[in-house]
PDB file of N, CA and C in Angstrom:
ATOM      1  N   UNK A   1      79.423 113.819  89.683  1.00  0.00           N
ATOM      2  CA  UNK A   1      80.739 113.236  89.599  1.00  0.00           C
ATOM      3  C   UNK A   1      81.614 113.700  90.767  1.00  0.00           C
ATOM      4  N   UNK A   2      81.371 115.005  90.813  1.00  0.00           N
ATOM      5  CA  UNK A   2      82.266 115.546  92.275  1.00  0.00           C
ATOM      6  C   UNK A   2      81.736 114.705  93.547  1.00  0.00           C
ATOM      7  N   UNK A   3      81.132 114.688  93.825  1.00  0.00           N
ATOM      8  CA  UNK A   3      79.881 114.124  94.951  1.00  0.00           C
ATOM      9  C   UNK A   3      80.976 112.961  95.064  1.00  0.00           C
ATOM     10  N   UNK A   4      81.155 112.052  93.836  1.00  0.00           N
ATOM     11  CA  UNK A   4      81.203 110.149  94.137  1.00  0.00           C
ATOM     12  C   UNK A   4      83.184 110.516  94.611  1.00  0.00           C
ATOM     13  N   UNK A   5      83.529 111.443  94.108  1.00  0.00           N
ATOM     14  CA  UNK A   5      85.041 111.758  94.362  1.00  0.00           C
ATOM     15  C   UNK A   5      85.208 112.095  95.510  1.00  0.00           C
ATOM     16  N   UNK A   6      83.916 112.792  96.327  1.00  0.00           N
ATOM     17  CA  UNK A   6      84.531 113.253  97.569  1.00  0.00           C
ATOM     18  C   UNK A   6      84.217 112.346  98.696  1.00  0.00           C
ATOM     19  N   UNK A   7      84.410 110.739  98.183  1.00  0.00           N
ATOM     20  CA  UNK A   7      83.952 109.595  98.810  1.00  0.00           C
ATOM     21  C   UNK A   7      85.032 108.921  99.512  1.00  0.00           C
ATOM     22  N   UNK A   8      85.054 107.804 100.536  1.00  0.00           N
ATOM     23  CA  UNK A   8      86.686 107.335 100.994  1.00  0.00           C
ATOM     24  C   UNK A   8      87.017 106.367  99.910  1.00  0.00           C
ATOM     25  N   UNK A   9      88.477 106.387  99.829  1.00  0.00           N
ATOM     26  CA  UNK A   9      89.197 105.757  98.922  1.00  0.00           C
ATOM     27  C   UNK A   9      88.519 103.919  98.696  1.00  0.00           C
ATOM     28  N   UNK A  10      88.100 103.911  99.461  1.00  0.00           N
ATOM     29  CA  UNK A  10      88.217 102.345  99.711  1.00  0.00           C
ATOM     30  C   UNK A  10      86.601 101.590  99.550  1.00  0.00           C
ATOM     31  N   UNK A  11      85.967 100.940  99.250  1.00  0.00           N
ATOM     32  CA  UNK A  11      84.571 100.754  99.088  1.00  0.00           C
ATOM     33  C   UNK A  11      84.648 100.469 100.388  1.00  0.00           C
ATOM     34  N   UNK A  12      82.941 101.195 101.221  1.00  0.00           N
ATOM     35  CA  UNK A  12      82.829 100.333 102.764  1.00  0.00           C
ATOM     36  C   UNK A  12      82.027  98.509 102.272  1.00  0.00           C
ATOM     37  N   UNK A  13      82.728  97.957 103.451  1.00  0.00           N
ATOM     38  CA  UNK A  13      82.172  96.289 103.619  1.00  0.00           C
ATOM     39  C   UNK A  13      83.973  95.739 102.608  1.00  0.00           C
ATOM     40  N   UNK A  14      84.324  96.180 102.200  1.00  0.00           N
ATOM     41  CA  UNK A  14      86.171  95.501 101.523  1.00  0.00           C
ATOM     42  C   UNK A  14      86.302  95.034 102.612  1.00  0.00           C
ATOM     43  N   UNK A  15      87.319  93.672 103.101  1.00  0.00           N
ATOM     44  CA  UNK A  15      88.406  92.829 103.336  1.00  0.00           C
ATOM     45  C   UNK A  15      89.644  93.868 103.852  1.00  0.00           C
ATOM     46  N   UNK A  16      89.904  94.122 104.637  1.00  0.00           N
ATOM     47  CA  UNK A  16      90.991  94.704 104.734  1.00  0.00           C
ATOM     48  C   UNK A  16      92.588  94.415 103.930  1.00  0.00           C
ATOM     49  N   UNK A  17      92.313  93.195 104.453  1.00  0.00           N
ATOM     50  CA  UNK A  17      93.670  92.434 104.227  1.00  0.00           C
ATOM     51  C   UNK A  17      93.404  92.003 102.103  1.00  0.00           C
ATOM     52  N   UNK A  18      92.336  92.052 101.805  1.00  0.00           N
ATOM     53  CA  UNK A  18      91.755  91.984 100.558  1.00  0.00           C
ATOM     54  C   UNK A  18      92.288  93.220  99.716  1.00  0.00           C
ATOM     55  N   UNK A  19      92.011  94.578  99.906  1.00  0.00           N
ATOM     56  CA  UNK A  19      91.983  95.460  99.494  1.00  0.00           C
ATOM     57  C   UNK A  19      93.918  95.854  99.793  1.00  0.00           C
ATOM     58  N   UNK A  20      94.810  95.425 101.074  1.00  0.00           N
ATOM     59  CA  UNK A  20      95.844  95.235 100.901  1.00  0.00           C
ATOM     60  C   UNK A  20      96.631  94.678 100.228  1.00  0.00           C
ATOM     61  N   UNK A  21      96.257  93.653  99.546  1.00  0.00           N
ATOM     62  CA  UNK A  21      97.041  92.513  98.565  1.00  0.00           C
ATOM     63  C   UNK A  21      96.460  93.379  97.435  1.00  0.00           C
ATOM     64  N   UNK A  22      95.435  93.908  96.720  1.00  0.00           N
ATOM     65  CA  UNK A  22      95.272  94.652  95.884  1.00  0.00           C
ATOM     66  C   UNK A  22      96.015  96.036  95.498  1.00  0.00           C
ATOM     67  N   UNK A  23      96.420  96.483  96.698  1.00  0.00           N
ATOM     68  CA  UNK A  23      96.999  97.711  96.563  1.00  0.00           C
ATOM     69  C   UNK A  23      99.080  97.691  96.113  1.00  0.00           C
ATOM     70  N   UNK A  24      99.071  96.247  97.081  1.00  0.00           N
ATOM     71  CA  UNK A  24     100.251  96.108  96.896  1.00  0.00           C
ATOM     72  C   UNK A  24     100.872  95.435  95.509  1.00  0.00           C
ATOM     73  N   UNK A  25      99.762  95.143  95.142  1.00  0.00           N
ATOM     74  CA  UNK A  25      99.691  94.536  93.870  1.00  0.00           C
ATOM     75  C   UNK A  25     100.409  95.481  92.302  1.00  0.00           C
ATOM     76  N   UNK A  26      98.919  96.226  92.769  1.00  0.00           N
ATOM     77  CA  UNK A  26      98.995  97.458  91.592  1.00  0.00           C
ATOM     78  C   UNK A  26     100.199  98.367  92.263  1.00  0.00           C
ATOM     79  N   UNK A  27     100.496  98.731  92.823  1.00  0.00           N
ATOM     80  CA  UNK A  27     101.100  99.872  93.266  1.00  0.00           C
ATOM     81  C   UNK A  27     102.731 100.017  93.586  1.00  0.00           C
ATOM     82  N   UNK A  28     103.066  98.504  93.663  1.00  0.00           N
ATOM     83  CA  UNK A  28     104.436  98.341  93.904  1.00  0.00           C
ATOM     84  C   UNK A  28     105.123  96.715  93.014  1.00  0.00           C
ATOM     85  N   UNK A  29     105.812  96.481  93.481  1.00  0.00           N
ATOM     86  CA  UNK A  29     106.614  95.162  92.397  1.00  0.00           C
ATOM     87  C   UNK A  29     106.595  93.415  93.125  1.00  0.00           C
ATOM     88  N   UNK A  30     105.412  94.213  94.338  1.00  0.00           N
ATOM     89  CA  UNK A  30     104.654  92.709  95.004  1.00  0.00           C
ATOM     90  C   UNK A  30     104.453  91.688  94.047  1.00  0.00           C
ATOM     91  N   UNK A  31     104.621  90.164  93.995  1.00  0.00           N
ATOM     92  CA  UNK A  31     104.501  88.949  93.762  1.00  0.00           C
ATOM     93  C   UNK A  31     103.329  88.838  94.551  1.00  0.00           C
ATOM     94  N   UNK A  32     102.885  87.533  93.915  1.00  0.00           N
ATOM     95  CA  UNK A  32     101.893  86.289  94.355  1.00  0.00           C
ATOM     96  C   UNK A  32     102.390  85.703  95.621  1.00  0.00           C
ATOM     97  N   UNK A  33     103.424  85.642  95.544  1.00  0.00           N
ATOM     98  CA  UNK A  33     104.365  85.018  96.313  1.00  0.00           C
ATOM     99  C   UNK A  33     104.923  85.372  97.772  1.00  0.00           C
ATOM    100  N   UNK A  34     104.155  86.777  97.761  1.00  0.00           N
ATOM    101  CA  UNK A  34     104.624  87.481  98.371  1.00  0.00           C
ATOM    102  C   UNK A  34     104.527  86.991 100.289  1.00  0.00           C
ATOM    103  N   UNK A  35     104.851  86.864 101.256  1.00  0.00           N
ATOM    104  CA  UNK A  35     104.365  86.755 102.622  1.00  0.00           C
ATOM    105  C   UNK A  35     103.878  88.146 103.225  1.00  0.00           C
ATOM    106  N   UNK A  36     102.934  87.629 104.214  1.00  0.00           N
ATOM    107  CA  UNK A  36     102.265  88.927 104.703  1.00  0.00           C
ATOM    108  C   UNK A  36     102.168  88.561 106.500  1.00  0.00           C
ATOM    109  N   UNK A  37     102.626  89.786 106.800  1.00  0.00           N
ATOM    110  CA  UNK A  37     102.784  89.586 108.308  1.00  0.00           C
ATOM    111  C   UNK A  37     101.628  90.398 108.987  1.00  0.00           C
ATOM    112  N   UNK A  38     100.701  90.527 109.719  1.00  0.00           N
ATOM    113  CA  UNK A  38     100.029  91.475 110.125  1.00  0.00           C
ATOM    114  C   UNK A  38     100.403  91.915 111.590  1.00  0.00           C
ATOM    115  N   UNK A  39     100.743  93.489 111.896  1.00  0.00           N
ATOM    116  CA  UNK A  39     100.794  93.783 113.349  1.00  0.00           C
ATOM    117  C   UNK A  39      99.860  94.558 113.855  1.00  0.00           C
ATOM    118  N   UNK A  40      99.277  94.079 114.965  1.00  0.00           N
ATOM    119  CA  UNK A  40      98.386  95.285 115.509  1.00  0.00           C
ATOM    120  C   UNK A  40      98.960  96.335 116.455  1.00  0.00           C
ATOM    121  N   UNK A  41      99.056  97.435 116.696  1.00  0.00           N
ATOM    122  CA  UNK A  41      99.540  98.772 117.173  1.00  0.00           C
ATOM    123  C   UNK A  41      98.740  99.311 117.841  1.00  0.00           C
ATOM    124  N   UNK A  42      97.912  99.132 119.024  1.00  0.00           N
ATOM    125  CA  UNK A  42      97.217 100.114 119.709  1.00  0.00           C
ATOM    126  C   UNK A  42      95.736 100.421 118.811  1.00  0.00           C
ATOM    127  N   UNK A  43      94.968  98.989 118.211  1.00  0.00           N
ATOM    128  CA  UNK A  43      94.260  98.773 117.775  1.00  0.00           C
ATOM    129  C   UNK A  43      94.281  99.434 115.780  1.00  0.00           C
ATOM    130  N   UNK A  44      95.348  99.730 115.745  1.00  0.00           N
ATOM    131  CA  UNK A  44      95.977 100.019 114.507  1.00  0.00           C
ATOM    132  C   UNK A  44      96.176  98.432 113.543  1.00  0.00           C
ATOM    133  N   UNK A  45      95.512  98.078 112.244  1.00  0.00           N
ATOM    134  CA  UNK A  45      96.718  96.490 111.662  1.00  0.00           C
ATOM    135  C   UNK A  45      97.332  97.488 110.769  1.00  0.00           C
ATOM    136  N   UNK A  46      98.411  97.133 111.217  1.00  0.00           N
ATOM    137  CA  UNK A  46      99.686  97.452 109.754  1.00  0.00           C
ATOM    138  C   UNK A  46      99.786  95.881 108.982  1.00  0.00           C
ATOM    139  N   UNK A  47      99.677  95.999 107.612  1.00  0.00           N
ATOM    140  CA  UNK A  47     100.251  94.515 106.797  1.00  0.00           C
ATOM    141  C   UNK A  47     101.373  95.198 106.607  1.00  0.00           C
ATOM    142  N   UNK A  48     102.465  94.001 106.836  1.00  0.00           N
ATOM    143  CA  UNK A  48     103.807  94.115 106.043  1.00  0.00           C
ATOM    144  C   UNK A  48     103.878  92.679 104.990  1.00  0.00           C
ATOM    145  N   UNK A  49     104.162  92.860 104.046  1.00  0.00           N
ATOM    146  CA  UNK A  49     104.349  92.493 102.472  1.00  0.00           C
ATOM    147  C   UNK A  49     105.928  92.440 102.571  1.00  0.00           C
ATOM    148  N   UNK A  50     106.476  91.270 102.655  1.00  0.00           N
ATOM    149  CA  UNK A  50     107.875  90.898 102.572  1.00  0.00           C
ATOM    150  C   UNK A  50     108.145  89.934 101.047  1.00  0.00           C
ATOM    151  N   UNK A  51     108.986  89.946 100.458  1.00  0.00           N
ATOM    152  CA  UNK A  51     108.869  89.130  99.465  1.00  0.00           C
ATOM    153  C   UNK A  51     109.088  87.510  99.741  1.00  0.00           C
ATOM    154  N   UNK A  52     108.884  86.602  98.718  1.00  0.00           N
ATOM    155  CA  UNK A  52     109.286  85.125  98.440  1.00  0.00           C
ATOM    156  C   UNK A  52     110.643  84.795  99.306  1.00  0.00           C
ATOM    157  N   UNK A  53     110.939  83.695  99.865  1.00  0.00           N
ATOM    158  CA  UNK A  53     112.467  83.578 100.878  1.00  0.00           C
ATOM    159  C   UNK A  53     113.731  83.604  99.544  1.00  0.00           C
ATOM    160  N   UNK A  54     114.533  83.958  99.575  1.00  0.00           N
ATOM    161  CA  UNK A  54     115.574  84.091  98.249  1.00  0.00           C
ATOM    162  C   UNK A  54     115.453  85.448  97.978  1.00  0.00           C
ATOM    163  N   UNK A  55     114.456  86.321  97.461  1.00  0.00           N
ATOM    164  CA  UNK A  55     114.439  87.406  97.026  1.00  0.00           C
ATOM    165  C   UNK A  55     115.168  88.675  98.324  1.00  0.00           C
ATOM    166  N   UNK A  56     115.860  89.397  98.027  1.00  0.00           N
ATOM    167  CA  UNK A  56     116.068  89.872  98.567  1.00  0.00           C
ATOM    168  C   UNK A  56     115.637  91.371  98.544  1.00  0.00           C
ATOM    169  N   UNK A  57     115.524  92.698  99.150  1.00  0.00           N
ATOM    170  CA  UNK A  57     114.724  93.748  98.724  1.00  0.00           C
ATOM    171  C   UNK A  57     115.622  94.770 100.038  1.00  0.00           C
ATOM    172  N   UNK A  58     114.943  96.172  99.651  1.00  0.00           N
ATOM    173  CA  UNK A  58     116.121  97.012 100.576  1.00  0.00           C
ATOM    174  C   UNK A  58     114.774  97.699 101.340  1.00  0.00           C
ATOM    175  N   UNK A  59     114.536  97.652 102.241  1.00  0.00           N
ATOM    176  CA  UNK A  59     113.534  98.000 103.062  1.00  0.00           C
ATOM    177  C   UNK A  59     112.062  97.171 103.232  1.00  0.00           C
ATOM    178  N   UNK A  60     111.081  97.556 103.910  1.00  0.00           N
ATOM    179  CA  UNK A  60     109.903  97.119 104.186  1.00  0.00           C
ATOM    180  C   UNK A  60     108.805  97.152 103.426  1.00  0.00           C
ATOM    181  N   UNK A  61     107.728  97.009 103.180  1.00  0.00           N
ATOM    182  CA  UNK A  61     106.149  97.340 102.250  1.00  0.00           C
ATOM    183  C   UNK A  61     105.387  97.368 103.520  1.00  0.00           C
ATOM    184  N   UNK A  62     104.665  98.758 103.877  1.00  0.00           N
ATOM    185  CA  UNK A  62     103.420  98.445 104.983  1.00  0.00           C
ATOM    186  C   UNK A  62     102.442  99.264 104.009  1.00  0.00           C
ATOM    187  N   UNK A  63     101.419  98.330 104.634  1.00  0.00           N
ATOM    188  CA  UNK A  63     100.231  98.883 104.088  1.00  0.00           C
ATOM    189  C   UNK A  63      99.180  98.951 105.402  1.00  0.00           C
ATOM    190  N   UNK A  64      98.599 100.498 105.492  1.00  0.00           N
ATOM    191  CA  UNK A  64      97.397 100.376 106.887  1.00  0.00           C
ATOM    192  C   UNK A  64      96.625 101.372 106.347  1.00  0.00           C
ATOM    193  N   UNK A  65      95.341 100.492 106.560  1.00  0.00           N
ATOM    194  CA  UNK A  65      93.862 101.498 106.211  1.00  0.00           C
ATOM    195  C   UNK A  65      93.450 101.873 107.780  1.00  0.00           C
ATOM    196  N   UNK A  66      93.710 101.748 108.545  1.00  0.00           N
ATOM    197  CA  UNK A  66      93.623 102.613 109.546  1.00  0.00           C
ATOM    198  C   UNK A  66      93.915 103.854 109.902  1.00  0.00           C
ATOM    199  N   UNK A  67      93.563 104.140 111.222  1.00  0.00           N
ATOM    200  CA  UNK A  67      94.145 105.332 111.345  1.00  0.00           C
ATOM    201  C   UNK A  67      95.433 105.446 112.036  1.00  0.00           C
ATOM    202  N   UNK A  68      96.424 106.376 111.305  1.00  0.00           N
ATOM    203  CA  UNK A  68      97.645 105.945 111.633  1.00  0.00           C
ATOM    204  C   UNK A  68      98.402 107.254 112.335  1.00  0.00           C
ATOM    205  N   UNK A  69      99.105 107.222 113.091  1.00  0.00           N
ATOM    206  CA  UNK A  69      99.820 107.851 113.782  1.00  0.00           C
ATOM    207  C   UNK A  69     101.331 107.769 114.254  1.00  0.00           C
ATOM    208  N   UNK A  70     102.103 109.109 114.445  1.00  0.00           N
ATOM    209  CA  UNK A  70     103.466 109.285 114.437  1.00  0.00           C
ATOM    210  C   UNK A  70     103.809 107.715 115.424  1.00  0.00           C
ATOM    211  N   UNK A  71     103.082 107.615 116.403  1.00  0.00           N
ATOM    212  CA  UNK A  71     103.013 106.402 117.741  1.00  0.00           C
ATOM    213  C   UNK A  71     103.271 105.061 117.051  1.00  0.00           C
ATOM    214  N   UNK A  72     102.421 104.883 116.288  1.00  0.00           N
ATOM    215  CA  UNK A  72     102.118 103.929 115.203  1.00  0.00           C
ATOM    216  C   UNK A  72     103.497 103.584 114.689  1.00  0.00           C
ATOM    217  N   UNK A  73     103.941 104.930 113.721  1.00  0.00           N
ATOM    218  CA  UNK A  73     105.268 104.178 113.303  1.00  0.00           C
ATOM    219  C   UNK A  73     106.287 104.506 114.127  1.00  0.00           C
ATOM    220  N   UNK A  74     106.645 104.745 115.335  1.00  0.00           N
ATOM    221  CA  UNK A  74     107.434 104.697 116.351  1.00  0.00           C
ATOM    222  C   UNK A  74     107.371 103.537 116.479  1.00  0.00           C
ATOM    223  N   UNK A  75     106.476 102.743 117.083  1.00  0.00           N
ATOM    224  CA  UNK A  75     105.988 101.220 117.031  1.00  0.00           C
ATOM    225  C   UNK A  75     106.779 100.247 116.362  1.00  0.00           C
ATOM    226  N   UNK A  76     106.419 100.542 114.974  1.00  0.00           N
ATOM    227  CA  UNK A  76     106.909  99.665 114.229  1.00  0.00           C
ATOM    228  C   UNK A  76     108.480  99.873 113.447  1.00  0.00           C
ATOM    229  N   UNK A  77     109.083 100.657 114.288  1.00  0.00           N
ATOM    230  CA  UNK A  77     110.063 101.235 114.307  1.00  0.00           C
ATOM    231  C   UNK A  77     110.869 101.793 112.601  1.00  0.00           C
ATOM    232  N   UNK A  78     109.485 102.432 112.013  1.00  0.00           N
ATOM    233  CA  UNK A  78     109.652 102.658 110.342  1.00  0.00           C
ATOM    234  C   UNK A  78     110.849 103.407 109.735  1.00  0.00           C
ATOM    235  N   UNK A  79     111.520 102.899 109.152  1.00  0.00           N
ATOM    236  CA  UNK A  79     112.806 103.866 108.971  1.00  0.00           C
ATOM    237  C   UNK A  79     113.006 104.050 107.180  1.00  0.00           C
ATOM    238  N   UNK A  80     113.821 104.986 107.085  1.00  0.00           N
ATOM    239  CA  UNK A  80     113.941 105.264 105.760  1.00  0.00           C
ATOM    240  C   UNK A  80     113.580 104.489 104.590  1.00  0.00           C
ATOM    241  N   UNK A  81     114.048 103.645 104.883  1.00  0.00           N
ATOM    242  CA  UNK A  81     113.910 102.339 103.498  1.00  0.00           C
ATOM    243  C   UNK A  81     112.720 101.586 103.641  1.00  0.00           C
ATOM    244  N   UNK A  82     111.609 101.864 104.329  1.00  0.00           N
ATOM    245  CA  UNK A  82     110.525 101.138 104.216  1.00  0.00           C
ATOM    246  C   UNK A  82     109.769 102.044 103.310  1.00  0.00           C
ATOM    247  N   UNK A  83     109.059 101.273 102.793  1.00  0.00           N
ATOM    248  CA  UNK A  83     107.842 102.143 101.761  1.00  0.00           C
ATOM    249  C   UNK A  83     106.163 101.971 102.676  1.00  0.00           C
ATOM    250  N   UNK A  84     105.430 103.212 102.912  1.00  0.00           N
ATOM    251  CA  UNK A  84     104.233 103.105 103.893  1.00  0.00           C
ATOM    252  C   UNK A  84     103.385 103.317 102.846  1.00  0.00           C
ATOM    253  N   UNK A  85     102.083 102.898 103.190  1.00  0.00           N
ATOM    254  CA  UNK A  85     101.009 103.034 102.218  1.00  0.00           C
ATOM    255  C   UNK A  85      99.679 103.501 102.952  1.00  0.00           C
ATOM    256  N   UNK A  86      99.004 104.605 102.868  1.00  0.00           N
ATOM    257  CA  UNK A  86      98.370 104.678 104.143  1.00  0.00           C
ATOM    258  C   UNK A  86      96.831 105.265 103.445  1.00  0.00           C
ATOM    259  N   UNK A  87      95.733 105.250 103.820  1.00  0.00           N
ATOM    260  CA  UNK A  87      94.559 105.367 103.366  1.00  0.00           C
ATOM    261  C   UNK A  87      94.707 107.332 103.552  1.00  0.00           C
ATOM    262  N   UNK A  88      94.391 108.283 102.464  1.00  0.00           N
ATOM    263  CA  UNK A  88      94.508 109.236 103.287  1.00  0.00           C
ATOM    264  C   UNK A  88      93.506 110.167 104.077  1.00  0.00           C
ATOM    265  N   UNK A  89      92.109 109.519 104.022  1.00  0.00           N
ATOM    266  CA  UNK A  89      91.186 109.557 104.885  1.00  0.00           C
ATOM    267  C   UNK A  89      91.280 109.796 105.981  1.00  0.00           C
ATOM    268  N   UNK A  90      92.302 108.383 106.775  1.00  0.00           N
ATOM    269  CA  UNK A  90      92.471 108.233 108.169  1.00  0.00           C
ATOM    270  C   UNK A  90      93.783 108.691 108.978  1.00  0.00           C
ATOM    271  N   UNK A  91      94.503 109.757 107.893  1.00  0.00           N
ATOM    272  CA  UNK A  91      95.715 110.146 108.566  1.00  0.00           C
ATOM    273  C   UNK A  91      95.941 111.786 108.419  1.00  0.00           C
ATOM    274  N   UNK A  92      96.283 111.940 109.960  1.00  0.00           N
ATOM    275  CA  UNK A  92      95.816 113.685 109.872  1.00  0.00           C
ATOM    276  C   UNK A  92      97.244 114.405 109.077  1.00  0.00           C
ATOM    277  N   UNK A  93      96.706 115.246 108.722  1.00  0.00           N
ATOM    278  CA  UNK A  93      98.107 116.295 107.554  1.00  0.00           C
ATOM    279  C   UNK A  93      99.138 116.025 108.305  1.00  0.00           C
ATOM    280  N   UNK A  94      99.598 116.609 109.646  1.00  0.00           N
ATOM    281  CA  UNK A  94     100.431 116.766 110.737  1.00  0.00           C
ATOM    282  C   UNK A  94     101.310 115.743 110.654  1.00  0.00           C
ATOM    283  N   UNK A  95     100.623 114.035 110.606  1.00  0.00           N
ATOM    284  CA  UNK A  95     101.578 112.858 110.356  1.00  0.00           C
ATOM    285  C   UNK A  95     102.311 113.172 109.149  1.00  0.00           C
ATOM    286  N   UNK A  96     101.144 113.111 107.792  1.00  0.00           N
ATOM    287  CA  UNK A  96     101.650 113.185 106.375  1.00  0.00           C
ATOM    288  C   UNK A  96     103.296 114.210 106.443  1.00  0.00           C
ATOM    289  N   UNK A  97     103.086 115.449 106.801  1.00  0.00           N
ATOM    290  CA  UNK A  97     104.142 116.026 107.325  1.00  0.00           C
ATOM    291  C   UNK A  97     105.397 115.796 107.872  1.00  0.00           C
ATOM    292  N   UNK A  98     105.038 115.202 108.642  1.00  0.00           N
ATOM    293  CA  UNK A  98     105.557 114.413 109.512  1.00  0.00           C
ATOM    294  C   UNK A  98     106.860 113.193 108.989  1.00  0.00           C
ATOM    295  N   UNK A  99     105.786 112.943 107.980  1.00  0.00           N
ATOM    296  CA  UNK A  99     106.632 110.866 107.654  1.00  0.00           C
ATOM    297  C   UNK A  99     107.291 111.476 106.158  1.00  0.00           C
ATOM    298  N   UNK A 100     106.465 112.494 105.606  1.00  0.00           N
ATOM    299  CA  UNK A 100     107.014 112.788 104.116  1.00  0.00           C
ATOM    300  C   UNK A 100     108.180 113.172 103.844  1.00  0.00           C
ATOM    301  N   UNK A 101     109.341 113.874 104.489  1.00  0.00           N
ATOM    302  CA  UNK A 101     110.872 113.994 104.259  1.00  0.00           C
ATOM    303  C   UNK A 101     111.051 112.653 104.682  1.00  0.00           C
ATOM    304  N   UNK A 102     111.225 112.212 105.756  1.00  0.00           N
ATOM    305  CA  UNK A 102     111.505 111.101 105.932  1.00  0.00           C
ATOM    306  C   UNK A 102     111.706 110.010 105.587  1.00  0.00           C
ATOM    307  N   UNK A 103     110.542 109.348 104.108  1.00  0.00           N
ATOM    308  CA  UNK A 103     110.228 108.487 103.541  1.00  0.00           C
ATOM    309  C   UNK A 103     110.340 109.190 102.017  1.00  0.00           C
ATOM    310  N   UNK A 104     110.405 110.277 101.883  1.00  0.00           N
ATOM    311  CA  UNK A 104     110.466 110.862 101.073  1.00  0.00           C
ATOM    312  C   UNK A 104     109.161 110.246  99.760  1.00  0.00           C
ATOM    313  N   UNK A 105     109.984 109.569  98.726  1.00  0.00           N
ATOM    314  CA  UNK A 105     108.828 109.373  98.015  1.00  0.00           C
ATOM    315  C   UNK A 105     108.214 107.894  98.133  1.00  0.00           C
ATOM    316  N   UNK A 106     108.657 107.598  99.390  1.00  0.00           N
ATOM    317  CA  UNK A 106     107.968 106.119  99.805  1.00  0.00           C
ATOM    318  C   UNK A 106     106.761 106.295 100.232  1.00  0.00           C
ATOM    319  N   UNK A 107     106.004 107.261 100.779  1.00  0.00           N
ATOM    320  CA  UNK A 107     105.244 107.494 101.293  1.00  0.00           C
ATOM    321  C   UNK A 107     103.914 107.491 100.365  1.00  0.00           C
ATOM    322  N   UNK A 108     102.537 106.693 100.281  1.00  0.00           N
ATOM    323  CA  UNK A 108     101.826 106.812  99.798  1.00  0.00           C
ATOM    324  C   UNK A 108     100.681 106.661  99.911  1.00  0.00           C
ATOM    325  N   UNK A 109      99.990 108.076  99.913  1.00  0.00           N
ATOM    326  CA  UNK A 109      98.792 107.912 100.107  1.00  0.00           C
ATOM    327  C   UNK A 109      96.865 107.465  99.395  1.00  0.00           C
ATOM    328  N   UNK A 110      96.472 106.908  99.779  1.00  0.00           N
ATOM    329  CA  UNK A 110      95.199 106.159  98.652  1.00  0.00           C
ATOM    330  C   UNK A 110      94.247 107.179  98.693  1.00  0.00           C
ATOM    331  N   UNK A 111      93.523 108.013  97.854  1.00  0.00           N
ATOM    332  CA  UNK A 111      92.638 109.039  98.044  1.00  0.00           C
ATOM    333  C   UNK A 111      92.386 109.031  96.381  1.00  0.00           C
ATOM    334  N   UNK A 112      90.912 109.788  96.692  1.00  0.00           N
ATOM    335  CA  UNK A 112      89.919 109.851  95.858  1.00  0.00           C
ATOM    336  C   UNK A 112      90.214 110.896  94.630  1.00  0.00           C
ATOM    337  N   UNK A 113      91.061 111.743  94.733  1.00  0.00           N
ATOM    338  CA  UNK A 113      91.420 112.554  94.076  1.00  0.00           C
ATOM    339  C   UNK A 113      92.466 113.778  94.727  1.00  0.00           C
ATOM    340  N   UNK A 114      93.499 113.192  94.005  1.00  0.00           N
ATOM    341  CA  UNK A 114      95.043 113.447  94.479  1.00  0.00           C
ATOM    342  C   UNK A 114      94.963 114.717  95.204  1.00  0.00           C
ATOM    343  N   UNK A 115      96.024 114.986  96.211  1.00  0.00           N
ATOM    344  CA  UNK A 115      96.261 116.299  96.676  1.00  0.00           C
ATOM    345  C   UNK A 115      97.835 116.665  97.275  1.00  0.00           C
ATOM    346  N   UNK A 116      97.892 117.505  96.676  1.00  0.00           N
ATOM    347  CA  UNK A 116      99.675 117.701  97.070  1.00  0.00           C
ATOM    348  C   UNK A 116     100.240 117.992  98.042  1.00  0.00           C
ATOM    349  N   UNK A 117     101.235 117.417  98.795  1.00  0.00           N
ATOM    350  CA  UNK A 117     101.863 117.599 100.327  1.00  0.00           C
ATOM    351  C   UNK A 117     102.884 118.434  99.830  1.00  0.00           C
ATOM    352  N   UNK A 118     102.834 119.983 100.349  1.00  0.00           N
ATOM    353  CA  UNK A 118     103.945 120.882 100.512  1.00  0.00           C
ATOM    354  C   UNK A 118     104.954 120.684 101.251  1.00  0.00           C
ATOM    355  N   UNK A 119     106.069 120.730 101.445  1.00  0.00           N
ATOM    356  CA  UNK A 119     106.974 120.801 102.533  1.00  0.00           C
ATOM    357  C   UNK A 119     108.250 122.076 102.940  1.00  0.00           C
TER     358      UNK A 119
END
């Protein structure tokens, strides 16, 4: 059982953009409805998840199973009110650090069996 836990979050051969609409699904107050923008970053895709036109909402939804970096969201110029969703496989502590006051509890990472960011 330990063995299959210390596996990456994500099955290999998933849809990227598949396993994004899934996450945003379960994990936040995403619609069907929802629009999805994809950016690439220095071979980075971030999805952003904007809602239905009418709805209105107070920040961003990104979701990236890549590997992500401080550069990354410099890039996409991520600021307080966005909520990030990030595989935590592919993102070194240093970022997590990094983005976690910042985003405070927007910040979320997908892993196999939870682990707590000190600050």
């Amino acid at each position: 059982m330990l063995d299959h836990t210390a596996g990456a979050p994500v099955v290999d051969g998933a849809a990227p953009l598949d396993v994004a609409w899934e996450v945003a699904l379960k994990a936040t107050g995403t619609k069907l409805d929802a629009r999805v923008t994809t950016h690439e970053v220095d071979g980075v895709t971030v999805y952003e998840f904007a809602p239905a036109e009418g709805e209105s909402t107070s920040g961003r939804l990104l979701i990236s199973l890549d590997a992500f970096s401080l550069a990354t969201a410099d890039a996409l110029a991520l600021s307080d009110d966005d909520t990030l969703i990030l595989r935590g496989d592919q993102v070194e502590d240093s970022v997590t650090l990094t983005l976690a006051p910042r985003l405070q509890s927007k910040l979320i990472l997908l892993e196999r069996v939870p682990r707590e960011v000190s600050l």
